[in-house]
N, C-alpha and C. Protein backbone atom coordinates (compact mmCIF):
# COMPACT_ATOMS: atom_id res chain seq x y z
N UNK A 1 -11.38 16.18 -4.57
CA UNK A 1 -11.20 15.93 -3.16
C UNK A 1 -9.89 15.20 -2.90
N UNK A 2 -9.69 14.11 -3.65
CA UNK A 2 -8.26 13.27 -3.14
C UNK A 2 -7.05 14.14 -3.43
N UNK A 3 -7.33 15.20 -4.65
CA UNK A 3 -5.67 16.26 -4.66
C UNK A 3 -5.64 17.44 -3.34
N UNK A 4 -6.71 17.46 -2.56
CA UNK A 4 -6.21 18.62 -1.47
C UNK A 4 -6.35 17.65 -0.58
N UNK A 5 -6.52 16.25 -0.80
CA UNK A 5 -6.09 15.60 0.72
C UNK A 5 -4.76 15.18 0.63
N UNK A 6 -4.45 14.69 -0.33
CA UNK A 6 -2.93 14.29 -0.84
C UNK A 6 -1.63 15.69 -1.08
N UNK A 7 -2.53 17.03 -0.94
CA UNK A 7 -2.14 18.39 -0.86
C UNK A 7 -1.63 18.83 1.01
N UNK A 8 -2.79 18.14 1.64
CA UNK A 8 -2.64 18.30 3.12
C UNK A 8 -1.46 17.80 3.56
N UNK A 9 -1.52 16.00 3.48
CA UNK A 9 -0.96 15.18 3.53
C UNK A 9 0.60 15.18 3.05
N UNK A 10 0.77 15.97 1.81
CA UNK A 10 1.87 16.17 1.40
C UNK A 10 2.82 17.20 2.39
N UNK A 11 2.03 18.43 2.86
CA UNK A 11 2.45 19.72 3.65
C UNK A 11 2.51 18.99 4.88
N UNK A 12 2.56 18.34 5.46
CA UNK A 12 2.49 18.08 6.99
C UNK A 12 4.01 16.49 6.65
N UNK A 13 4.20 16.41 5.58
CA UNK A 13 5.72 15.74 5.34
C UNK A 13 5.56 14.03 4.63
N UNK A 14 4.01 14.11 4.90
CA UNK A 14 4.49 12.31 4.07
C UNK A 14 4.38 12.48 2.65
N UNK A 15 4.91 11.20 1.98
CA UNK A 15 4.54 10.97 0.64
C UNK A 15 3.23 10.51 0.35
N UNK A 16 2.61 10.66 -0.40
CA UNK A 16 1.82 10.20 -1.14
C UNK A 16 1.35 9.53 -2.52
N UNK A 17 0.82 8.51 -2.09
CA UNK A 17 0.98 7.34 -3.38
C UNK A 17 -0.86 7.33 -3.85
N UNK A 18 -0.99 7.34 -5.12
CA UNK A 18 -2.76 7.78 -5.10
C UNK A 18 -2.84 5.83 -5.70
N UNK A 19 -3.42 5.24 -4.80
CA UNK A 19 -3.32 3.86 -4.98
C UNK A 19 -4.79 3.30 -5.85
N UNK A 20 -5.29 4.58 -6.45
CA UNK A 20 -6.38 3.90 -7.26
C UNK A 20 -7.95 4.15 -6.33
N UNK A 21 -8.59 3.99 -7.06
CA UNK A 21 -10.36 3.52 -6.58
C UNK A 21 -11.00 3.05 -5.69
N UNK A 22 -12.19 2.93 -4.88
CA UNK A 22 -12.45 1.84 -4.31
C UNK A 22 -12.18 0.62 -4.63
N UNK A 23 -12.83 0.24 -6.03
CA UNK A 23 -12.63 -0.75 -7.00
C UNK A 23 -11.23 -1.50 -6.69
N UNK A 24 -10.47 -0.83 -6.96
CA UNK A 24 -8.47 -1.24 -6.88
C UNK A 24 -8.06 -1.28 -5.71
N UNK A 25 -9.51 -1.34 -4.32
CA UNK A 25 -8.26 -1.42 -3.24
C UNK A 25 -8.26 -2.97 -2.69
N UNK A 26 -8.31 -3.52 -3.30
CA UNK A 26 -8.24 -5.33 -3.21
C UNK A 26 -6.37 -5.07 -3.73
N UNK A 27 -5.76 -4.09 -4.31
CA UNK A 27 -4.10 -4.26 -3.99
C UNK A 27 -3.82 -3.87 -3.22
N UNK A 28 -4.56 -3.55 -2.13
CA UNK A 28 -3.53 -3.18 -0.43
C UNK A 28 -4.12 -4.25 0.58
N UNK A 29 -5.32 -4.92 0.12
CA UNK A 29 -5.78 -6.11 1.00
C UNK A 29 -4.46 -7.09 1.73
N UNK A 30 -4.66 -7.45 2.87
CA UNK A 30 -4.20 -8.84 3.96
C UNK A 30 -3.74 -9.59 2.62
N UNK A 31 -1.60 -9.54 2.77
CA UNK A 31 -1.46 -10.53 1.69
C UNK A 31 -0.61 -10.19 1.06
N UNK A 32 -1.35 -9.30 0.52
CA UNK A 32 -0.74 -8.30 -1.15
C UNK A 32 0.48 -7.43 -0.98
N UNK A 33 1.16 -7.75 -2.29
CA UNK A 33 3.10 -6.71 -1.49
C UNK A 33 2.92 -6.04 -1.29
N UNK A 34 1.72 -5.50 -1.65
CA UNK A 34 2.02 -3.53 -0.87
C UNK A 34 1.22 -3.71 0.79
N UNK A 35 0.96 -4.87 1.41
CA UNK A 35 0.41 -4.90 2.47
C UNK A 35 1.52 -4.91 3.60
N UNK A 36 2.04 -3.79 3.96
CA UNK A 36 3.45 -4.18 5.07
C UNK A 36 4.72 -4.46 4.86
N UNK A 37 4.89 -5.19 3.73
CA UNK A 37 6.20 -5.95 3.60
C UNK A 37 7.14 -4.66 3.12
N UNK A 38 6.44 -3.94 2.37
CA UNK A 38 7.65 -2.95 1.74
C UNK A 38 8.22 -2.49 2.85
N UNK A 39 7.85 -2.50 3.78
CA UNK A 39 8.01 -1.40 5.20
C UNK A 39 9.55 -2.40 6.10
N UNK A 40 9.29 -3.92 5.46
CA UNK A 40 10.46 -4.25 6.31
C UNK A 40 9.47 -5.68 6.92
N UNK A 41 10.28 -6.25 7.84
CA UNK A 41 9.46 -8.10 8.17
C UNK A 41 8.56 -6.85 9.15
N UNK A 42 7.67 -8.28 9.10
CA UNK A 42 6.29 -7.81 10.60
C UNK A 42 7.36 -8.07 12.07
N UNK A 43 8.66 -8.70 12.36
CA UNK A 43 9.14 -9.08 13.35
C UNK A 43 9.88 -7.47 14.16
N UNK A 44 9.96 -6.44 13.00
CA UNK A 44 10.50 -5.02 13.37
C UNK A 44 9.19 -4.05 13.60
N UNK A 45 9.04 -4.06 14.90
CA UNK A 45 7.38 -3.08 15.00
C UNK A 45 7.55 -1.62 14.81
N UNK A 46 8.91 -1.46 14.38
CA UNK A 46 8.89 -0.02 14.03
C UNK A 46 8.84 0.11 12.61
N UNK A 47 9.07 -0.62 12.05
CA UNK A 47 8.86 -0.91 10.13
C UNK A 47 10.51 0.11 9.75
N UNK A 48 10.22 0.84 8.94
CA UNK A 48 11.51 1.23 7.80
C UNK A 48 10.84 2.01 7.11
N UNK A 49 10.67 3.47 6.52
CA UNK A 49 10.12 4.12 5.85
C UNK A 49 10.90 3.94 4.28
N UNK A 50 9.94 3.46 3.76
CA UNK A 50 10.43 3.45 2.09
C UNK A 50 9.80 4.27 1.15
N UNK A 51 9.80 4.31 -0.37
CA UNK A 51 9.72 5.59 -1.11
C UNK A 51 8.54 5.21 -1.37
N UNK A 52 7.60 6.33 -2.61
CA UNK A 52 6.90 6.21 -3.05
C UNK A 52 6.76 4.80 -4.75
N UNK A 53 8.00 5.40 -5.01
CA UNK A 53 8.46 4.04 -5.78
C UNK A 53 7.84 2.48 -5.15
N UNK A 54 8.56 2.04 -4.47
CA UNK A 54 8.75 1.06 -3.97
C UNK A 54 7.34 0.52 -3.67
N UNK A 55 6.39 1.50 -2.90
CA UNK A 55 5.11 1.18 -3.25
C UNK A 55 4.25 1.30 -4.07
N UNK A 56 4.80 1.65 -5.09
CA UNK A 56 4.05 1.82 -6.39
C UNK A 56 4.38 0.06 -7.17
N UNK A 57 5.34 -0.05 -6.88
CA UNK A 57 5.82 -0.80 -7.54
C UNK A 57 5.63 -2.54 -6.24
N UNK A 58 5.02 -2.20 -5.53
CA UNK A 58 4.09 -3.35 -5.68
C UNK A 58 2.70 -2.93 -4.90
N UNK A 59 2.16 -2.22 -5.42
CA UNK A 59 0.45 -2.15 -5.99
C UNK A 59 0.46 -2.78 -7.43
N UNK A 60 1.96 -2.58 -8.22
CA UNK A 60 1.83 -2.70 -9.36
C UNK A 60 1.57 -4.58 -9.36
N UNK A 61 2.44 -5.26 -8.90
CA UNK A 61 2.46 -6.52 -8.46
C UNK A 61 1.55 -7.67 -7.93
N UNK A 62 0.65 -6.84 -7.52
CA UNK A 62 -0.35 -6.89 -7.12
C UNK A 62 -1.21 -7.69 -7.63
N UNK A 63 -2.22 -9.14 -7.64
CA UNK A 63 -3.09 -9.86 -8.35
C UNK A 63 -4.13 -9.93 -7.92
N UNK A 64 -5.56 -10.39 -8.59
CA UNK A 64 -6.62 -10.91 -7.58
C UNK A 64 -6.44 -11.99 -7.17
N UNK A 65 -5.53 -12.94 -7.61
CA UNK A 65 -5.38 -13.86 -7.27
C UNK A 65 -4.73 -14.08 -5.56
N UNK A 66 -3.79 -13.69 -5.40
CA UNK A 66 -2.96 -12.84 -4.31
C UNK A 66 -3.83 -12.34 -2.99
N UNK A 67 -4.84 -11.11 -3.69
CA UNK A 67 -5.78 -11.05 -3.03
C UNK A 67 -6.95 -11.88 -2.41
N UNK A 68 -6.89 -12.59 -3.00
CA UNK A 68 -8.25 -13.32 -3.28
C UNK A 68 -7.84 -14.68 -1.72
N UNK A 69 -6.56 -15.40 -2.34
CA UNK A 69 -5.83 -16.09 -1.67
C UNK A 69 -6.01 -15.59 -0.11
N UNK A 70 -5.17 -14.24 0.29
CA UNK A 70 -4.97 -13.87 1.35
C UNK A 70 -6.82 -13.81 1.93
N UNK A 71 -7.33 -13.66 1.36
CA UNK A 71 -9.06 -13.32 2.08
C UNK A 71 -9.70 -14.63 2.51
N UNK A 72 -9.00 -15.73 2.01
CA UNK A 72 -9.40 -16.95 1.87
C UNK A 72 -8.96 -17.81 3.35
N UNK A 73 -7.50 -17.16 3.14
CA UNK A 73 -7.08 -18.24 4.75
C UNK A 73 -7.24 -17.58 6.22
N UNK A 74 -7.80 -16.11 5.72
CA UNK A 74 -8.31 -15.36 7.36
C UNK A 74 -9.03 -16.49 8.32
C-alpha cells in the first residue's frame, strides 16, 4: 500500500520521503528537526521547499529524547 501511495504522490510532482512506521513517527512529532524547520523559520508562512535529503537527514537526527521533551512543554 505505501509504494502506490508514494507512486500517486510521486506522479502528481512531490517528493517522497518513506519516514518509517507508526512506531517511528515520534521523529516528525512537535519539536523534532524534521518538524517544520527544514522548510525555513515558522516567521515565513510560505516555508521554502527543500529536498528529500534534507529531510531524511533530520528524521535521521531525530531522538526520543527531543521528542519526548517537545510533548512535555505542550
Amino acid at each position: 500500500m505505501k509504494a502506490a501511495v508514494a507512486e500517486f504522490i510521486q506522479s502528481v510532482g512531490y517528493g517522497v520521503v518513506d519516514a518509517g512506521t507508526l512506531t517511528d513517527s515520534w521523529r516528525q512529532a512537535t519539536g523534532t528537526p524534521v518538524w517544520g524547520t527544514p522548510y525555513g523559520p515558522y516567521a515565513d508562512k510560505r516555508g521554502r521547499p527543500v529536498g528529500e535529503g534534507t529531510v531524511r537527514a533530520a528524521l535521521a537526527t531525530a531522538t526520543l529524547a527531543t521528542a519526548a521533551l517537545a510533548t512535555a512543554t505542550r
